[in-house]
C-alpha atoms as a PDB file:
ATOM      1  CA  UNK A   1      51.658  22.666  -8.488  1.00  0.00           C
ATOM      2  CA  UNK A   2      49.839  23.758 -11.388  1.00  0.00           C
ATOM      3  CA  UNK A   3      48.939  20.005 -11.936  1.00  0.00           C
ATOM      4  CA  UNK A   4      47.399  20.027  -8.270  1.00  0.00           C
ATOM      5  CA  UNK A   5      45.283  23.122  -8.710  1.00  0.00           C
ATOM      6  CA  UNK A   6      44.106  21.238 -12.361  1.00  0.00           C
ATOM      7  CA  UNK A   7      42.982  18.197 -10.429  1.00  0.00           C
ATOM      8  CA  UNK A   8      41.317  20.149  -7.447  1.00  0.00           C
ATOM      9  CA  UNK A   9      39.819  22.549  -9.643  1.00  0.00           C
ATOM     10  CA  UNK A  10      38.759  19.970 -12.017  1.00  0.00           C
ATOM     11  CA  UNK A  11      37.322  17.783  -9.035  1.00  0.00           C
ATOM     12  CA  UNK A  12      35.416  21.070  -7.620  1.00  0.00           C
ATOM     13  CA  UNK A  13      33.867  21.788 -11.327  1.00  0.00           C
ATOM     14  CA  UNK A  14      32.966  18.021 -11.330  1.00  0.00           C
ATOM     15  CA  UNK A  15      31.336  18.066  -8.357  1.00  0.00           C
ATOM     16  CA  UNK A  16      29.663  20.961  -8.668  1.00  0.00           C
ATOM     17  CA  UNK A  17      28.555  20.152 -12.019  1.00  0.00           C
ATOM     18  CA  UNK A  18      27.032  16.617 -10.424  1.00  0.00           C
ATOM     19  CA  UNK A  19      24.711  18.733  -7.990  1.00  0.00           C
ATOM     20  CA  UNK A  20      23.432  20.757 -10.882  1.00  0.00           C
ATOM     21  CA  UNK A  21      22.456  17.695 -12.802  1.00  0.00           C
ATOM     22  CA  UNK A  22      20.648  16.117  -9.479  1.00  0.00           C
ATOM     23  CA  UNK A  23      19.468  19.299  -8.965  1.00  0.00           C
ATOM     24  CA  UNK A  24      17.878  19.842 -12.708  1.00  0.00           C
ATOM     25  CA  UNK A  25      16.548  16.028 -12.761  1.00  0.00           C
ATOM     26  CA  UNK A  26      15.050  15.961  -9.374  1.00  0.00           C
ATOM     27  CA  UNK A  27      12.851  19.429  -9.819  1.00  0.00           C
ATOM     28  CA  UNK A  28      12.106  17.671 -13.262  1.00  0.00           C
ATOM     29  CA  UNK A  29      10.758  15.068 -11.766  1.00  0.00           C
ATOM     30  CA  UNK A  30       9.054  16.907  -9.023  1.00  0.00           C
ATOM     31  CA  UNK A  31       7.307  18.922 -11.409  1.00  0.00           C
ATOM     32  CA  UNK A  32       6.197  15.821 -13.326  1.00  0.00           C
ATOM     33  CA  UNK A  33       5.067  14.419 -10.302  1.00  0.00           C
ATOM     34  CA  UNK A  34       3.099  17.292  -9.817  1.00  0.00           C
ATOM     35  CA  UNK A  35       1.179  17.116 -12.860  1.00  0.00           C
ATOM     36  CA  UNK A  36       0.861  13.827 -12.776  1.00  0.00           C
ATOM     37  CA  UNK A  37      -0.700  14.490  -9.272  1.00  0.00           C
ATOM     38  CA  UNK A  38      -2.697  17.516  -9.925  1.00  0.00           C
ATOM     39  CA  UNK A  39      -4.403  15.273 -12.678  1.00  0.00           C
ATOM     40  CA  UNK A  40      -5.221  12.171 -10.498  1.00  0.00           C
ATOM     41  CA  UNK A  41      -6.716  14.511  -7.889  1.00  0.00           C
ATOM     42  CA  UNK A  42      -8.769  16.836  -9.868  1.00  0.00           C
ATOM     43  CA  UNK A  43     -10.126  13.923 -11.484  1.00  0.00           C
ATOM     44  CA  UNK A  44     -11.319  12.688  -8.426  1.00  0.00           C
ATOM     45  CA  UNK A  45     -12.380  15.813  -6.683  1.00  0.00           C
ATOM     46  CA  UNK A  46     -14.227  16.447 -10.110  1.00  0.00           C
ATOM     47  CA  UNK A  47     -16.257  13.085  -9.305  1.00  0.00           C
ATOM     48  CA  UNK A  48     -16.715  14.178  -5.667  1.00  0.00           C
ATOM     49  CA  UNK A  49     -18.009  17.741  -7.076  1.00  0.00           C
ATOM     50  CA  UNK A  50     -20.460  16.422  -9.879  1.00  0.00           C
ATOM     51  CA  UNK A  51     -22.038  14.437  -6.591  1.00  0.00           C
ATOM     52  CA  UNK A  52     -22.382  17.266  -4.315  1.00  0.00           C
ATOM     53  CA  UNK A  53     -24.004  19.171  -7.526  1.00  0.00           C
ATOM     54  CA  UNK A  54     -26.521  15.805  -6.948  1.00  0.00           C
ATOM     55  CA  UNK A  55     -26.797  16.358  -3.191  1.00  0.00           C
ATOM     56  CA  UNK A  56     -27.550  19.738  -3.332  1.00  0.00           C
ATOM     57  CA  UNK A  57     -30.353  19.508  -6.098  1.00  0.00           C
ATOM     58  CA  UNK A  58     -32.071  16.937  -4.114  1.00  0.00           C
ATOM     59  CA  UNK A  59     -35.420  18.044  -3.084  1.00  0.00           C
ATOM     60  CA  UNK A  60     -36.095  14.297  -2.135  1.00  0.00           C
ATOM     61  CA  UNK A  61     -39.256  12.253  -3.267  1.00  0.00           C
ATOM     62  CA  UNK A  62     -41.878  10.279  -0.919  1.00  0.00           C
ATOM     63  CA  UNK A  63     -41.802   7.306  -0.273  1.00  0.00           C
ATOM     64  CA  UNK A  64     -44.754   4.641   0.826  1.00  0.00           C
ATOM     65  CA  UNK A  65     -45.105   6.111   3.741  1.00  0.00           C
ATOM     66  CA  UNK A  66     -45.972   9.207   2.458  1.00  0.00           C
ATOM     67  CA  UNK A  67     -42.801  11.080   3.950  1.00  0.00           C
ATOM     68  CA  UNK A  68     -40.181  12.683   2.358  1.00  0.00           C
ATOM     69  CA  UNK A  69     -36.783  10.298   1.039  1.00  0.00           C
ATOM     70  CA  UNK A  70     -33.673  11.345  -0.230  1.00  0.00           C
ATOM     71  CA  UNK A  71     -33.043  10.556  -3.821  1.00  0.00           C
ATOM     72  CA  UNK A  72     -29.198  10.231  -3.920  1.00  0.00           C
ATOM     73  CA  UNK A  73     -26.648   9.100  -1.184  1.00  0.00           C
ATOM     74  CA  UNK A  74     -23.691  11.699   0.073  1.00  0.00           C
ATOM     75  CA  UNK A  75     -20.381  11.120  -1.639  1.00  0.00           C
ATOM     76  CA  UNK A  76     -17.137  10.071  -0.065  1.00  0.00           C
ATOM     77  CA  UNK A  77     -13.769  11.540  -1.179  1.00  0.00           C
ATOM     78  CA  UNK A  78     -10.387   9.648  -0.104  1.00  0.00           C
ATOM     79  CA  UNK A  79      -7.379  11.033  -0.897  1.00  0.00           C
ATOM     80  CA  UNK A  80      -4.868   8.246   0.930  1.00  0.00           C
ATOM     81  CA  UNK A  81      -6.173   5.890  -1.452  1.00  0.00           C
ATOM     82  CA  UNK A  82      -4.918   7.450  -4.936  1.00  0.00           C
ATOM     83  CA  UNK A  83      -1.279   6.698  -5.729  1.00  0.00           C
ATOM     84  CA  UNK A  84       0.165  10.010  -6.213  1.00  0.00           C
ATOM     85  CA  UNK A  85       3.690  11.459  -4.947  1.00  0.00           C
ATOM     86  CA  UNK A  86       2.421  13.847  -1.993  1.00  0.00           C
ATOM     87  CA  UNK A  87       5.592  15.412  -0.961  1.00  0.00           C
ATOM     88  CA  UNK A  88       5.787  16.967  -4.546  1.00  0.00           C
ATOM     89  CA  UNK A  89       2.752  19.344  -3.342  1.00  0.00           C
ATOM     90  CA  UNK A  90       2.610  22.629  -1.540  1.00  0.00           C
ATOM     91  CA  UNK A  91       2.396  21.875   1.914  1.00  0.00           C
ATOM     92  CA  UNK A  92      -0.933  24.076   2.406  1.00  0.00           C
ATOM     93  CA  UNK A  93      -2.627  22.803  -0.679  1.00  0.00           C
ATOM     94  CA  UNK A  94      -1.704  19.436   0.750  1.00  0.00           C
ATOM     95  CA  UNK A  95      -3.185  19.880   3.688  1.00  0.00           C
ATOM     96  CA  UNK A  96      -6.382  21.608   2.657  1.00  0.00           C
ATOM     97  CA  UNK A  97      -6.535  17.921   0.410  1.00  0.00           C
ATOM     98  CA  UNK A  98      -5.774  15.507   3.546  1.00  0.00           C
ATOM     99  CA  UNK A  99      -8.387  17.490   5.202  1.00  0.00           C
ATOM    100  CA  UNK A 100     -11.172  17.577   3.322  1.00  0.00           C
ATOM    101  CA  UNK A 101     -12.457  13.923   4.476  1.00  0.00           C
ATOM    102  CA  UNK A 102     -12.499  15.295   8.288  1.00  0.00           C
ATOM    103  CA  UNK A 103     -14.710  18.404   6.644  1.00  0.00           C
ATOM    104  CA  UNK A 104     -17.214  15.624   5.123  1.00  0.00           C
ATOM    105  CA  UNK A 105     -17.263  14.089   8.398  1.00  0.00           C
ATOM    106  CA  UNK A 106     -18.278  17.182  10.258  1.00  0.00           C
ATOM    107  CA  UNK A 107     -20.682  17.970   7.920  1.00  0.00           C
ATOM    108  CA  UNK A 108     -22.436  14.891   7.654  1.00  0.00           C
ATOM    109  CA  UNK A 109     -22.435  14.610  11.858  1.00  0.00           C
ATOM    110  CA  UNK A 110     -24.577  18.636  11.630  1.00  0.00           C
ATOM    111  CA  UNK A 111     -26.687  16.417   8.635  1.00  0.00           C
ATOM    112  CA  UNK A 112     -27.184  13.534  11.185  1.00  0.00           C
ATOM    113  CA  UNK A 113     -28.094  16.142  14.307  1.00  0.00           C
ATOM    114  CA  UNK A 114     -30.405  18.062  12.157  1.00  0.00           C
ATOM    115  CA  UNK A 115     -32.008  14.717  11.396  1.00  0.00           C
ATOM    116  CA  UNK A 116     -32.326  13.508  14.775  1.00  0.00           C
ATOM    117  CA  UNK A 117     -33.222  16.547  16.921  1.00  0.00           C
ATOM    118  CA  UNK A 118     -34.791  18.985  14.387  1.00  0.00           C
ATOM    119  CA  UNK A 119     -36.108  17.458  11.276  1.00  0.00           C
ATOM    120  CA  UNK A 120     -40.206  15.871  11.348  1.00  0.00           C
ATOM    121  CA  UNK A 121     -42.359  14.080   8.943  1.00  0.00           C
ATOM    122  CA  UNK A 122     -43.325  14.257   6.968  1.00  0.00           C
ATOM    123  CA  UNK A 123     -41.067  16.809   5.268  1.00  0.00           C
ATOM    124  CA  UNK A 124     -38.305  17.029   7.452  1.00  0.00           C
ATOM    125  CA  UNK A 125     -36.667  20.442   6.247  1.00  0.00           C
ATOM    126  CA  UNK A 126     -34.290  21.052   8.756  1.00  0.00           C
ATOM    127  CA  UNK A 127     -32.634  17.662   7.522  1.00  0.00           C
ATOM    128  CA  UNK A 128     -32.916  18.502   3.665  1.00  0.00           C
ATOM    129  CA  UNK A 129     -31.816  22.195   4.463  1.00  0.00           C
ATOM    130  CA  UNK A 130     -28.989  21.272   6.431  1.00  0.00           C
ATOM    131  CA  UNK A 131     -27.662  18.648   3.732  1.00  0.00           C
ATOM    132  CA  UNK A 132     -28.516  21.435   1.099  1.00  0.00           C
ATOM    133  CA  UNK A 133     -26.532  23.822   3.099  1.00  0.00           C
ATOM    134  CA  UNK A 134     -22.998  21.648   4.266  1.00  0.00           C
ATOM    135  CA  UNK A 135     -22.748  19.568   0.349  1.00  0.00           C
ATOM    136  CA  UNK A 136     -22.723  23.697  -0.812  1.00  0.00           C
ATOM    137  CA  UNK A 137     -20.254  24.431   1.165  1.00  0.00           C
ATOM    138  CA  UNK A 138     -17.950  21.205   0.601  1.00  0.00           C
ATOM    139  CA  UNK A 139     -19.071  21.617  -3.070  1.00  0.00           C
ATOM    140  CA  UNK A 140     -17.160  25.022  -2.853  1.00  0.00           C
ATOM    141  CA  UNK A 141     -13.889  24.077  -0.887  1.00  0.00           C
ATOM    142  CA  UNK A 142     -13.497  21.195  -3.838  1.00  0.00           C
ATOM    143  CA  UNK A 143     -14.041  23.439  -6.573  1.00  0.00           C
ATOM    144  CA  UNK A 144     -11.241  25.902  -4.874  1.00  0.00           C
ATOM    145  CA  UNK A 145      -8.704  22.696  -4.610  1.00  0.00           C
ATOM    146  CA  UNK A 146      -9.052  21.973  -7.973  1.00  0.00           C
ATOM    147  CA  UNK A 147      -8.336  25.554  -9.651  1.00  0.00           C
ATOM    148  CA  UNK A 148      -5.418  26.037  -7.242  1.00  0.00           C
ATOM    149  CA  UNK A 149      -4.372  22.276  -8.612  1.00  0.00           C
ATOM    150  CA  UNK A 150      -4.794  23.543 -12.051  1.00  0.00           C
ATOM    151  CA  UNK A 151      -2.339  26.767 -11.120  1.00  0.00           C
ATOM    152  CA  UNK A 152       0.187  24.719  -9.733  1.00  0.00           C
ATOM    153  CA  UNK A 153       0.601  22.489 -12.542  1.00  0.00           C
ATOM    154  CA  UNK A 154      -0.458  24.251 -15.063  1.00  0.00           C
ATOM    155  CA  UNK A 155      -3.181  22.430 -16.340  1.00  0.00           C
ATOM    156  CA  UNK A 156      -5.981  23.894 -18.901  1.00  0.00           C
ATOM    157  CA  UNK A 157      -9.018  25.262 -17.195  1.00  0.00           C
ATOM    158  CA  UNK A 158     -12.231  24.451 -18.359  1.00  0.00           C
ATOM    159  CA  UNK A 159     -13.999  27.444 -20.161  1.00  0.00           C
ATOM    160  CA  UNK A 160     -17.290  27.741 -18.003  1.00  0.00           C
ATOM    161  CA  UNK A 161     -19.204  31.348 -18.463  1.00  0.00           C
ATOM    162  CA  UNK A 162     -22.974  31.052 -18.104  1.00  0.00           C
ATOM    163  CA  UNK A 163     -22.406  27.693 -15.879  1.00  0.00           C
ATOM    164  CA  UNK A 164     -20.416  26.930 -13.017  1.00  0.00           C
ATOM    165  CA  UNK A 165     -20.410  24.298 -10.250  1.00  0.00           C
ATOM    166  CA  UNK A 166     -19.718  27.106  -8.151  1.00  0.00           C
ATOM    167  CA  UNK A 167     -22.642  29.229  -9.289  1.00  0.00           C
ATOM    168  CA  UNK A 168     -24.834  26.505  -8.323  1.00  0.00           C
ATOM    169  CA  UNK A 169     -23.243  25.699  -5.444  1.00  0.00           C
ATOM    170  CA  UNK A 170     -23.837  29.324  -4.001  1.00  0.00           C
ATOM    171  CA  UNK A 171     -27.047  29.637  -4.662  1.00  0.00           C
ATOM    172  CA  UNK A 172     -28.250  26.557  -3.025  1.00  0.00           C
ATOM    173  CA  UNK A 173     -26.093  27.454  -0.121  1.00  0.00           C
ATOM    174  CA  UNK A 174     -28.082  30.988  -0.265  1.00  0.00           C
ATOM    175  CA  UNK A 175     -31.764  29.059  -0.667  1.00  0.00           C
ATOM    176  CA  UNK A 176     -30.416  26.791   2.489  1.00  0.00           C
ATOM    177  CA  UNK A 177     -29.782  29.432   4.555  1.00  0.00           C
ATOM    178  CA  UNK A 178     -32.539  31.451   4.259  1.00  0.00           C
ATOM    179  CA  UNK A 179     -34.782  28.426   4.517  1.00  0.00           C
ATOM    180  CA  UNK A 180     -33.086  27.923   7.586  1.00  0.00           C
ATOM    181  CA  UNK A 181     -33.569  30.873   8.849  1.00  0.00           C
ATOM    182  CA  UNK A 182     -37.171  30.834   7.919  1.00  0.00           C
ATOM    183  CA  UNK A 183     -37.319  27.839  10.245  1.00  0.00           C
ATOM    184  CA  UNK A 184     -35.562  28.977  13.156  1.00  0.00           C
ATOM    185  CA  UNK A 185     -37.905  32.212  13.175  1.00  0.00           C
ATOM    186  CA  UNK A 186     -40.940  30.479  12.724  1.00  0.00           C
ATOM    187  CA  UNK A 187     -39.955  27.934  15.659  1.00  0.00           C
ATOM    188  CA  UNK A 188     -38.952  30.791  18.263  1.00  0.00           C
ATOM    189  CA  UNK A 189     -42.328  32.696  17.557  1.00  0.00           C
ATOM    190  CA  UNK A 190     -44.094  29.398  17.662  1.00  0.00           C
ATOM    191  CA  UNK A 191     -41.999  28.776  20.637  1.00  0.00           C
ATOM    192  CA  UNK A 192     -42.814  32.187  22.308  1.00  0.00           C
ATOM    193  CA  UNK A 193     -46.483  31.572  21.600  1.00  0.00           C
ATOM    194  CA  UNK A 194     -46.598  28.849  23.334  1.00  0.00           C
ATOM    195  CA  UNK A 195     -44.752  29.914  26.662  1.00  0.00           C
ATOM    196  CA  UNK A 196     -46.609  33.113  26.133  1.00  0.00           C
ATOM    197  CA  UNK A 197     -49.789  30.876  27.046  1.00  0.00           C
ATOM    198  CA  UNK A 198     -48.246  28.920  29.635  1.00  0.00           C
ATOM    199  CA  UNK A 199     -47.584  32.309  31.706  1.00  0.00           C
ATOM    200  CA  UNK A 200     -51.116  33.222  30.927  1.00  0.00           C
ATOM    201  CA  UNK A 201     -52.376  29.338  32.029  1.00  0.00           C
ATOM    202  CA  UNK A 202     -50.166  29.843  35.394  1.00  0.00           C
END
């Protein structure tokens, strides 16, 4: 009997012993994964960053004929096409990742309106203010991936005290606004003027 209870006892222990050792290897690895993750993606978030800082300091140049050109193209940022273990994330700081290309895509559809049904020659401000305005704010959700990427794994944080992407990124967003603003007041009165007259004509 005492034999028995050996074996059993012994074949518990082992068992249990097993799932520890799975257990300790696979959060080992999930951690590695992580960093190794948190790495890839901050590097490329970083890239996407450094080219909003590009869009957002655009004040455009003119071109031949005589209107006012962009001087650098809106980035891109695709996360399904790094090779990185996803499941090894936090599910809401993987979905604030996966989401961030659908966030571009909004934004550049207000760019496109602002183009189309408010922006004129030969300045077109609405469109510049408007691009100005949504690269800020993508600017911003990036830069807050990439410090909560840096908590999770642990990785060093750059030591940034006078300068900040996000310091620039706020002001411009701040500028954009209250250009935008500017605009929208300065169409309404022009706007009211000129119904204002039209009652008067009639």
């Amino acid at each position: 009997m005492d034999k028995l209870q050996a074996v059993i006892l012994g074949g518990i222990l082992g068992f249990v012993l097993s799932i520890i050792k799975d257990y300790f290897f696979a959060n080992k690895k999930q951690k590695t994964e992580r960093y190794y993750l948190a790495i890839i993606v901050s590097a490329s978030l970083e890239s996407f960053i450094s080219k909003c800082l590009d869009v957002v300091c655009d004040d455009g140049e003119y071109g031949e004929r005589g209107c006012l050109e962009t001087r650098v193209s809106t980035p891109r940022f695709e996360p399904m096409e790094l090779d990185v273990s996803w499941q090894s994330l936090d599910k809401g700081l993987l979905y604030n990742i996966l989401t961030l290309p659908e966030k571009i895509s909004d934004a550049n559809a207000h760019i496109s309106a602002a183009a189309e049904y408010a922006a004129s020659p030969p300045d077109y401000e609405e469109f510049f203010d408007t691009r100005k305005l949504k690269y800020s704010e993508l600017g911003l959700i990036a830069c807050s991936i990439v410090t909560k990427l840096q908590t999770t794994a642990k990785l060093p944080k750059p030591d940034l005290k006078e300068w900040s992407p996000e310091k620039v990124f706020s002001e411009q967003k701040e500028k954009a606004l209250k250009a935008i603003r500017a605009t929208e007041k300065r169409n309404r009165e022009t706007n009211e003027k000129l119904f204002g007259t039209t009652e008067k004509n009639a």
